[in-house]
Protein backbone atom coordinates (compact mmCIF):
# COMPACT_ATOMS: atom_id res chain seq x y z
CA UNK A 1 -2.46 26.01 -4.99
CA UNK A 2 -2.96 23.64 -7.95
CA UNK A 3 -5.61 21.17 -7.78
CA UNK A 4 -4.70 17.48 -6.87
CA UNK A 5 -6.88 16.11 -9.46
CA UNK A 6 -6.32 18.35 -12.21
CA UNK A 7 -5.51 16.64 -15.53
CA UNK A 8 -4.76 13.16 -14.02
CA UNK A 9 -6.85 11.86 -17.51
CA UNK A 10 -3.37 12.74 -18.95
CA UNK A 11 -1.16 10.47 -16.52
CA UNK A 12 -3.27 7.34 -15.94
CA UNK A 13 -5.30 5.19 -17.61
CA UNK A 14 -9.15 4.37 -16.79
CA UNK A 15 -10.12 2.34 -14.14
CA UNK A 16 -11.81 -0.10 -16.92
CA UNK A 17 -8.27 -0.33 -18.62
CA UNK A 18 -6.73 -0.88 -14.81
CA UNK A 19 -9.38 -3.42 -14.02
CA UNK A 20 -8.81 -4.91 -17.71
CA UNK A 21 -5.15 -5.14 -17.30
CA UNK A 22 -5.59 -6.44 -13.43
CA UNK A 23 -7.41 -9.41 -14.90
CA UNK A 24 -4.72 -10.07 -17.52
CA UNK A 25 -1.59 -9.88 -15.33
CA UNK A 26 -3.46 -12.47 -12.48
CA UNK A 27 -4.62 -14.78 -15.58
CA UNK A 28 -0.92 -14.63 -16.69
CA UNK A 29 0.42 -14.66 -13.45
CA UNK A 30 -1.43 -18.46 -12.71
CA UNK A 31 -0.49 -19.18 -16.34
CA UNK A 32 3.07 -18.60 -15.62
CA UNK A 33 3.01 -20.46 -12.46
CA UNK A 34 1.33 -23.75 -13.51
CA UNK A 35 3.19 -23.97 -16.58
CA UNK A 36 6.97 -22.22 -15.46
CA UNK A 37 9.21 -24.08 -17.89
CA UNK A 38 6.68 -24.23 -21.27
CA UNK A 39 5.28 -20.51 -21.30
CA UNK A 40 7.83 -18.62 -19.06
CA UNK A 41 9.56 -17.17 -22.17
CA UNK A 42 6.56 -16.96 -24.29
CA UNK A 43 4.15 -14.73 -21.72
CA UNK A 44 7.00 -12.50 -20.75
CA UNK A 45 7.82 -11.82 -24.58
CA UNK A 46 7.29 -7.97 -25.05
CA UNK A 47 6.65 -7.52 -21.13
CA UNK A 48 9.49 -5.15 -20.60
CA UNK A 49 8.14 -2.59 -23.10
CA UNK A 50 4.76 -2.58 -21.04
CA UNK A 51 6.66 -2.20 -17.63
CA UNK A 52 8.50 0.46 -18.54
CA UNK A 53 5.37 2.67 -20.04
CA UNK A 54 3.45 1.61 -16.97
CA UNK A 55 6.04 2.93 -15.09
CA UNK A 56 6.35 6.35 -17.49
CA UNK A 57 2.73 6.75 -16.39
CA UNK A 58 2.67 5.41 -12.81
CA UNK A 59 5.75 8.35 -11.91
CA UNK A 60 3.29 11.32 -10.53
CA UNK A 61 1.34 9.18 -8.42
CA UNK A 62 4.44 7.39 -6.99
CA UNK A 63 5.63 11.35 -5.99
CA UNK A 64 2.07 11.15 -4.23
CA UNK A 65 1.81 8.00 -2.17
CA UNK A 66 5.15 6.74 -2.04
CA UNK A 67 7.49 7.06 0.91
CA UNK A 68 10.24 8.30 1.97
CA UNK A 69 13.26 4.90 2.23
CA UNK A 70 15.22 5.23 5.24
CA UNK A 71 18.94 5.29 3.40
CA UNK A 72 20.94 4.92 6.23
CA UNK A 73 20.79 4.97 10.93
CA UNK A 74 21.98 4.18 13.68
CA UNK A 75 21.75 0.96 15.86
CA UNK A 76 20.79 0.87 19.46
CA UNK A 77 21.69 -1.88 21.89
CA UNK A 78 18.50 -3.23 21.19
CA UNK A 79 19.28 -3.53 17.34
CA UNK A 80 16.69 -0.84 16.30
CA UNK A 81 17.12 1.63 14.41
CA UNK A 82 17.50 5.67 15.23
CA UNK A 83 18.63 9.13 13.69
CA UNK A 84 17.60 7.75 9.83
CA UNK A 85 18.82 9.29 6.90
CA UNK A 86 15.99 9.61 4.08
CA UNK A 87 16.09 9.02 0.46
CA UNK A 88 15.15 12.50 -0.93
CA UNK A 89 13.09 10.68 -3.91
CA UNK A 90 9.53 9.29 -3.06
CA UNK A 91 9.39 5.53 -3.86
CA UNK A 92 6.83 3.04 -4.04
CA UNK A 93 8.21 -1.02 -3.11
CA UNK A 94 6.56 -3.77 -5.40
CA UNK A 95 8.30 -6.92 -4.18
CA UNK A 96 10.67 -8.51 -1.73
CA UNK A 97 13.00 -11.48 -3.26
CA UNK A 98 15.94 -13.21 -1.50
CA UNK A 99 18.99 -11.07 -1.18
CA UNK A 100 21.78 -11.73 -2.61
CA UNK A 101 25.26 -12.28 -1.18
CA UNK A 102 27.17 -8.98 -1.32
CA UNK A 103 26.50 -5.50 -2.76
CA UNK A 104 27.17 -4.87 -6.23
CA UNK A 105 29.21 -1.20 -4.61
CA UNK A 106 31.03 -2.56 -1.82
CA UNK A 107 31.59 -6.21 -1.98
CA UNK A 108 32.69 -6.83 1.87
CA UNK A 109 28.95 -6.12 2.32
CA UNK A 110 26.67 -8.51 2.48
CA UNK A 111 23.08 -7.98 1.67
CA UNK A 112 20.26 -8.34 4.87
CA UNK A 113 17.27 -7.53 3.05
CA UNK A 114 16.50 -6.47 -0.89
CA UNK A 115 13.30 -4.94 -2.34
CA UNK A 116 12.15 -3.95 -6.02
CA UNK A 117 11.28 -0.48 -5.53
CA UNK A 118 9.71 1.83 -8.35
CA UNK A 119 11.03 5.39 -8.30
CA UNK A 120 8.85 9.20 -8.52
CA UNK A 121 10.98 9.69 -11.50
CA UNK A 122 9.79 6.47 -13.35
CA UNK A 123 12.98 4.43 -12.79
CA UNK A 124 13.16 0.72 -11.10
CA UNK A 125 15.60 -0.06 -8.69
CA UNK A 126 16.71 -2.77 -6.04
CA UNK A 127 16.88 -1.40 -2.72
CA UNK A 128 19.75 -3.31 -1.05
CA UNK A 129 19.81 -2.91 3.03
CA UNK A 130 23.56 -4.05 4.73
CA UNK A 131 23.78 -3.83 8.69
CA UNK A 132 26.24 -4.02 11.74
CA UNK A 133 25.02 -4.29 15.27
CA UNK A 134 25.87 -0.51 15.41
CA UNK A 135 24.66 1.03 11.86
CA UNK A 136 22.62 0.21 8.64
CA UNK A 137 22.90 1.90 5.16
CA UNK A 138 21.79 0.76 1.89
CA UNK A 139 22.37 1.13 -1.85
CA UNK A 140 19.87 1.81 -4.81
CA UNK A 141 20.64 -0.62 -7.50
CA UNK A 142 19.24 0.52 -10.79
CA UNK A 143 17.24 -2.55 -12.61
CA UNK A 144 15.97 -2.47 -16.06
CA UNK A 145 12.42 -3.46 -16.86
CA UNK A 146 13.94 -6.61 -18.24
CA UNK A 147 16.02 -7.05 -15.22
CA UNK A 148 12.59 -6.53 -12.98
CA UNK A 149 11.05 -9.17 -14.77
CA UNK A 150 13.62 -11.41 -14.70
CA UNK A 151 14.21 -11.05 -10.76
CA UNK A 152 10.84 -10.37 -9.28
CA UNK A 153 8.66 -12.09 -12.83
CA UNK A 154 5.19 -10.89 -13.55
CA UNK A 155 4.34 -9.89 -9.62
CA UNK A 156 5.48 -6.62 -10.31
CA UNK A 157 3.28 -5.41 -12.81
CA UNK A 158 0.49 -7.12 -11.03
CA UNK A 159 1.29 -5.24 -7.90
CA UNK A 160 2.16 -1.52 -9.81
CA UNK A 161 -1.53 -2.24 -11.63
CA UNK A 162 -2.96 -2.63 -7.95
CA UNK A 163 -1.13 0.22 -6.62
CA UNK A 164 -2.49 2.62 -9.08
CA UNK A 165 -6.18 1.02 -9.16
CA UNK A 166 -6.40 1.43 -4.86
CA UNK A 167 -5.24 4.69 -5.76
CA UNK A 168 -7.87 5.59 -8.57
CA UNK A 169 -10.54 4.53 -6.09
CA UNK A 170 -10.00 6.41 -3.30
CA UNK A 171 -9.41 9.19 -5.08
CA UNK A 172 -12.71 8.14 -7.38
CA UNK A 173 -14.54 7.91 -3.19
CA UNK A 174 -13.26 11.33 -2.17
CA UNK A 175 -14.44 13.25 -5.17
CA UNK A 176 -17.78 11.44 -4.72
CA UNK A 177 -18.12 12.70 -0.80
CA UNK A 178 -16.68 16.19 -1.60
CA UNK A 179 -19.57 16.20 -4.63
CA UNK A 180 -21.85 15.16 -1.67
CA UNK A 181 -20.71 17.87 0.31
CA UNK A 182 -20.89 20.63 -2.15
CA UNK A 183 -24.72 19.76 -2.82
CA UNK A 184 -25.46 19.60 0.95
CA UNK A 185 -23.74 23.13 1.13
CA UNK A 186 -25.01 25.14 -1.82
CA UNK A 187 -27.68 22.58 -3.09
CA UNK A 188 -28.53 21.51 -6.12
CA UNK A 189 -27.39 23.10 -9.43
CA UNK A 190 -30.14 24.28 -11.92
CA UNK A 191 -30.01 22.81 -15.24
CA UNK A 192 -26.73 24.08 -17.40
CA UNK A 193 -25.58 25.10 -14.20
CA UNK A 194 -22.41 23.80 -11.40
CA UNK A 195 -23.45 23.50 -8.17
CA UNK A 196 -22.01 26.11 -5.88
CA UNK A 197 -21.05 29.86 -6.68
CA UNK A 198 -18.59 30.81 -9.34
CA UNK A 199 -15.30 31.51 -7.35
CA UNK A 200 -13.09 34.68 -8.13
CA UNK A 201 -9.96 34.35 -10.58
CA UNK A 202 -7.05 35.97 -9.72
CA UNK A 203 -7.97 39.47 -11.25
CA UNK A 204 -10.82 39.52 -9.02
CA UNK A 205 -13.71 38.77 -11.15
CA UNK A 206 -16.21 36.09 -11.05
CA UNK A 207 -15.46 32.96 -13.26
CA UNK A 208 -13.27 29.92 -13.02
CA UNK A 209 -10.64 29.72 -10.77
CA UNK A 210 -8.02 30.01 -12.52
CA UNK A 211 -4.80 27.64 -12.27
């Protein structure tokens, strides 16, 4: 069984750069918002490039903690839902704007509710939902980062940067109580030593687990 927090220094970033780049995208965020018209084009400039990487390196902990979309059910008499159908890929929803009229792969159907949704394989879509008072489906619209920006603005990276920070730290809180646990069991480890026994590889002999 591979460890869960193996080598995640080589998928996300620090939580200094995450609180770093929080900061920035609220700053901007406010910036954009008091001043729409003057600095829209000038503080999105260059965006898209960043929204895309973030999403490069976001991808393995969006196969962790995102969920399963219902793709298409059922409607019961009292217009909820039963016997879903699941998107296989794990996806992680960043925003909410207002729908608009008709799907972009069937045109006679019009659009109840539309989300920006970031994919475990790195990719943005729009996650259109269509219903009749006896089923529901929905189709994945694929966005660019460009699109994304356009559509949902500066939100989304503010909300994929909180995402992964709430993620950080919980994981950053369970490694701290599991280190608390591991002392409590075995005790404290003597200088230029790890606390607890070494554990046997898969040969059998004493060392480092191996992975």
């Amino acid at each position: 069984m591979s460890d869960p927090f193996q080598d995640r220094e080589n998928w996300v970033v620090s939580m200094d750069e995450i609180e770093k780049g929080f900061d920035l995208i609220f700053a901007q965020i406010e910036e954009l918002e008091a001043k729409k018209d003057e600095k829209a084009g000038q503080i999105l400039e260059g965006k898209a490039k960043l929204l895309a990487k973030m999403a490069e390196t976001s991808s393995p902990v969006v196969a962790r903690i995102g969920m399963n979309m219902v793709n298409r059910a059922k409607i019961d008499s009292k217009g909820e839902p039963y016997n879903p159908e699941y998107y296989q890929k794990k996806m992680l929803v960043l925003g909410k704007t207002e729908p608009v009229t008709f799907r972009p792969d069937d045109m006679s159907k019009a659009v109840a509710d539309q989300f920006c949704v970031l994919s475990e394989e790195g990719k943005f879509y729009e996650l259109m939902y269509s219903s009749s008072p006896i089923f529901m489906d929905s189709y994945l619209n694929p966005l660019t980062p460009d699109q994304v920006l356009d559509i949902y603005g500066l939100e989304i990276m503010f909300m994929l940067y909180r995402a992964m920070r709430d993620y950080m730290e919980a994981n950053r809180d369970l490694v701290d109580a599991l280190g608390k646990v591991i002392v409590f069991v075995f005790g404290e480890p003597a200088a230029g030593e790890t606390a607890g026994p070494s554990l046997p590889t898969e040969g059998g002999k004493d060392g480092s687990v191996s992975r």
